[in-house]
N, C-alpha and C. Protein backbone atom coordinates (compact mmCIF):
# COMPACT_ATOMS: atom_id res chain seq x y z
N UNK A 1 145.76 329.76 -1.55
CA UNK A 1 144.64 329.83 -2.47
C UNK A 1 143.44 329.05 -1.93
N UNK A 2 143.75 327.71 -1.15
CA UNK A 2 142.59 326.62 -0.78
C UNK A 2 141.89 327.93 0.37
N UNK A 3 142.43 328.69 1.33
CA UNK A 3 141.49 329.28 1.99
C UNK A 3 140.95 330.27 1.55
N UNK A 4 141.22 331.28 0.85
CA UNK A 4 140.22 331.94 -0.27
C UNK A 4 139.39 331.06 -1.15
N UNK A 5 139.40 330.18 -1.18
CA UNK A 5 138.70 329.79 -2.39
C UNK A 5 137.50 328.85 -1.19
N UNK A 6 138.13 328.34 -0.17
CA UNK A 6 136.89 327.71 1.12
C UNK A 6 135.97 329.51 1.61
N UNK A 7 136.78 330.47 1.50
CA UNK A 7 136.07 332.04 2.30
C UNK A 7 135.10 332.47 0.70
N UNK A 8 135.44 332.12 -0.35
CA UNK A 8 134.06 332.56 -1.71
C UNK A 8 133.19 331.54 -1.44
N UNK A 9 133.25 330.45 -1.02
CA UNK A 9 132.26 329.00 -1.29
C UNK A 9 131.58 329.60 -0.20
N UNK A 10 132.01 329.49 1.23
CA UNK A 10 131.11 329.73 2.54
C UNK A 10 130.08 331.31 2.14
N UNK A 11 130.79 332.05 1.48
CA UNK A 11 130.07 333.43 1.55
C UNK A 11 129.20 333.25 0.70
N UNK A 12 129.37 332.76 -0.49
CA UNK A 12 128.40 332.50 -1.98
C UNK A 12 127.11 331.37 -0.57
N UNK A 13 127.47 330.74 -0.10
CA UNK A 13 126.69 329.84 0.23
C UNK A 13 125.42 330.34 1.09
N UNK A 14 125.80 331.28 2.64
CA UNK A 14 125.55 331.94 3.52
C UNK A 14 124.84 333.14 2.73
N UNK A 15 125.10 333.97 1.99
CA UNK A 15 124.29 335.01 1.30
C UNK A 15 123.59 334.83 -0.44
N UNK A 16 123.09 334.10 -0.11
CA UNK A 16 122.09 333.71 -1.86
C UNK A 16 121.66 334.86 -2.33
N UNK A 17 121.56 335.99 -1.65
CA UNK A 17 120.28 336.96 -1.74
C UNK A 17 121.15 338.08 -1.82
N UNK A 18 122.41 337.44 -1.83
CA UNK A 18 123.78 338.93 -1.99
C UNK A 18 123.36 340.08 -0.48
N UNK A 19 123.25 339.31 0.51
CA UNK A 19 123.25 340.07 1.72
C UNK A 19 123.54 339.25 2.77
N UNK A 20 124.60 339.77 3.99
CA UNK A 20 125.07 339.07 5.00
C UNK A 20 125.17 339.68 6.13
N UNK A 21 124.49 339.87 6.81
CA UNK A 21 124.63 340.49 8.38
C UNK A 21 126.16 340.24 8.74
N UNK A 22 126.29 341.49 9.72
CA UNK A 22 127.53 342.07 10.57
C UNK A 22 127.94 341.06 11.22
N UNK A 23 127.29 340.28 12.44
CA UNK A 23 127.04 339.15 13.06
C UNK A 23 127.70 337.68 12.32
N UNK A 24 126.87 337.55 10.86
CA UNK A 24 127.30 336.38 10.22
C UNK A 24 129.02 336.71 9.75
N UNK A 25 129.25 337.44 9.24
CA UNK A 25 130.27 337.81 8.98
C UNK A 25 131.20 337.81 9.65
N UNK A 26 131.79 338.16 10.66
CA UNK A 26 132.15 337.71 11.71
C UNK A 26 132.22 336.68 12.54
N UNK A 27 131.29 335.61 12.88
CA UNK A 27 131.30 334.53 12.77
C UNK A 27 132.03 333.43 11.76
N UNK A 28 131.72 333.82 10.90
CA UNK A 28 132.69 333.12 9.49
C UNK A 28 133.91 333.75 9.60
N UNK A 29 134.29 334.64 9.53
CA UNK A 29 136.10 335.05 9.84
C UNK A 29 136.36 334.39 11.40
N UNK A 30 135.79 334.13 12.30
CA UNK A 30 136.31 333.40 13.45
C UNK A 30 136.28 331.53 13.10
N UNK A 31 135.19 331.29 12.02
CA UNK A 31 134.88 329.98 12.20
C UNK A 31 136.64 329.41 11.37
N UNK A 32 136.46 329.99 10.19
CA UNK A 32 137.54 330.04 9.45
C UNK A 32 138.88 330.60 9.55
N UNK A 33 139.31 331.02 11.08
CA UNK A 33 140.41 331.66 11.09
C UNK A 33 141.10 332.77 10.53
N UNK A 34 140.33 333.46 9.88
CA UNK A 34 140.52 334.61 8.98
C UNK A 34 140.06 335.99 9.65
N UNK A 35 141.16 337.37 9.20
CA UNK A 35 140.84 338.71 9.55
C UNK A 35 139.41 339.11 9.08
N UNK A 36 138.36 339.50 10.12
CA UNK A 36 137.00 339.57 9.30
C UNK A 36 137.50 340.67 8.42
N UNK A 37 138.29 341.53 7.91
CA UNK A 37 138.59 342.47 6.93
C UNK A 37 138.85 341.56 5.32
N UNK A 38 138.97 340.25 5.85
CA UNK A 38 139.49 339.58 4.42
C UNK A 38 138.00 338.96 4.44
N UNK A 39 137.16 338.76 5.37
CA UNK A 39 135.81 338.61 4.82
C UNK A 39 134.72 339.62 4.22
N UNK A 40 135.18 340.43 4.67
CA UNK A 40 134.88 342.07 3.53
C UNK A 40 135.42 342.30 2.05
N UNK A 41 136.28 341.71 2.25
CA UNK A 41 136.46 341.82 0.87
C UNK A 41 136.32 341.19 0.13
N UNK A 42 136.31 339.43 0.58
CA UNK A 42 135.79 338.41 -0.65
C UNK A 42 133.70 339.02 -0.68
N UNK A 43 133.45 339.48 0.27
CA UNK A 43 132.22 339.95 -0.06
C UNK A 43 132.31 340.58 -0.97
N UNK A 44 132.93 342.01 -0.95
CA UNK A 44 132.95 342.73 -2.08
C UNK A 44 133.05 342.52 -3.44
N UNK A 45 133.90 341.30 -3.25
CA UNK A 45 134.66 340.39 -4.86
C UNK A 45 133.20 339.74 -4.99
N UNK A 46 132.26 339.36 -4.16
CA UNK A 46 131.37 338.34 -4.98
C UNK A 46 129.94 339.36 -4.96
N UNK A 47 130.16 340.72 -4.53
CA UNK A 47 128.92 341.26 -4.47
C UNK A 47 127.86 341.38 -3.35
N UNK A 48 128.71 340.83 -2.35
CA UNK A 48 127.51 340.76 -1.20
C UNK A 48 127.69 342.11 -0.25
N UNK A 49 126.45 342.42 -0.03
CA UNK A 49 126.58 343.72 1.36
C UNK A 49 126.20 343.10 2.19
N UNK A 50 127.16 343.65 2.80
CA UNK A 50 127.18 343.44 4.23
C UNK A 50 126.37 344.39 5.99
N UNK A 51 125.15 343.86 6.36
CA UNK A 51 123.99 344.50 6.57
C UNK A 51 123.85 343.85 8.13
N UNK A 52 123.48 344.85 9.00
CA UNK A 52 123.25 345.26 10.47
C UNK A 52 124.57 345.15 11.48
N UNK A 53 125.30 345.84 10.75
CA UNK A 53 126.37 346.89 11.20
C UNK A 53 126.26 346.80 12.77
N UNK A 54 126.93 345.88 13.49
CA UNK A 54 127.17 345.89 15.40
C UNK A 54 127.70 346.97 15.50
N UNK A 55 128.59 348.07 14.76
CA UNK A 55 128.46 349.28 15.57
C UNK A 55 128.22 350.31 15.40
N UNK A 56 126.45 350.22 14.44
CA UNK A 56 125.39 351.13 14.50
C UNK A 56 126.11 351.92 12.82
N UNK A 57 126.92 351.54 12.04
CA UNK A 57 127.54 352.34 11.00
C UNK A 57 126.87 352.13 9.93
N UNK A 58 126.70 353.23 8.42
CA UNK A 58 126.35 352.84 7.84
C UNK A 58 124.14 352.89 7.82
N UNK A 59 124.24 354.22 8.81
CA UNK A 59 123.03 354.41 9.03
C UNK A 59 122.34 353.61 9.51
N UNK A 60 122.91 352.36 10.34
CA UNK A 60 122.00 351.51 11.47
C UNK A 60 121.93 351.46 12.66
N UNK A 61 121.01 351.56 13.35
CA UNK A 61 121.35 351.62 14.96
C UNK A 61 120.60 353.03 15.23
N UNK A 62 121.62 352.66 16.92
CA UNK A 62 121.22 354.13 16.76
C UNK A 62 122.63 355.31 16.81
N UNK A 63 122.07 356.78 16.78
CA UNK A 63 122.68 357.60 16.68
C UNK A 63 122.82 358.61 17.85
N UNK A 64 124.45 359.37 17.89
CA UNK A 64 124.39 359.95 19.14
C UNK A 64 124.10 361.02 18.71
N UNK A 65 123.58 362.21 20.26
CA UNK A 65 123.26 362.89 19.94
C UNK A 65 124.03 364.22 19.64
């Protein structure tokens, strides 16, 4: 429970604005030892999107042809 409850504090903290880059996100699942998939989802639980997609998904980047 203590590391879910340290992965809502860091995310609530890092996205005020209910938005968190691809980049940050990832970073925080490495800082914290955690599957970045379980940092997707406490996003989801607190409302945050998750924004500039490293591999172009989600209509960012670019596109092949």
């Amino acid at each position: 429970m203590g590391e879910e409850k340290d992965l809502l504090q860091e995310l609530a903290a890092l996205a005020p604005d209910k938005r968190l880059s691809c980049p940050q996100a990832l970073a925080l699942a490495n800082r914290l030892g955690v599957a970045p998939i379980k940092v997707g989802r406490a996003a989801d639980q607190l409302g945050i999107k998750i924004v500039g997609c490293q591999l172009g998904c989600f209509g960012e980047g670019k596109k092949e042809d």
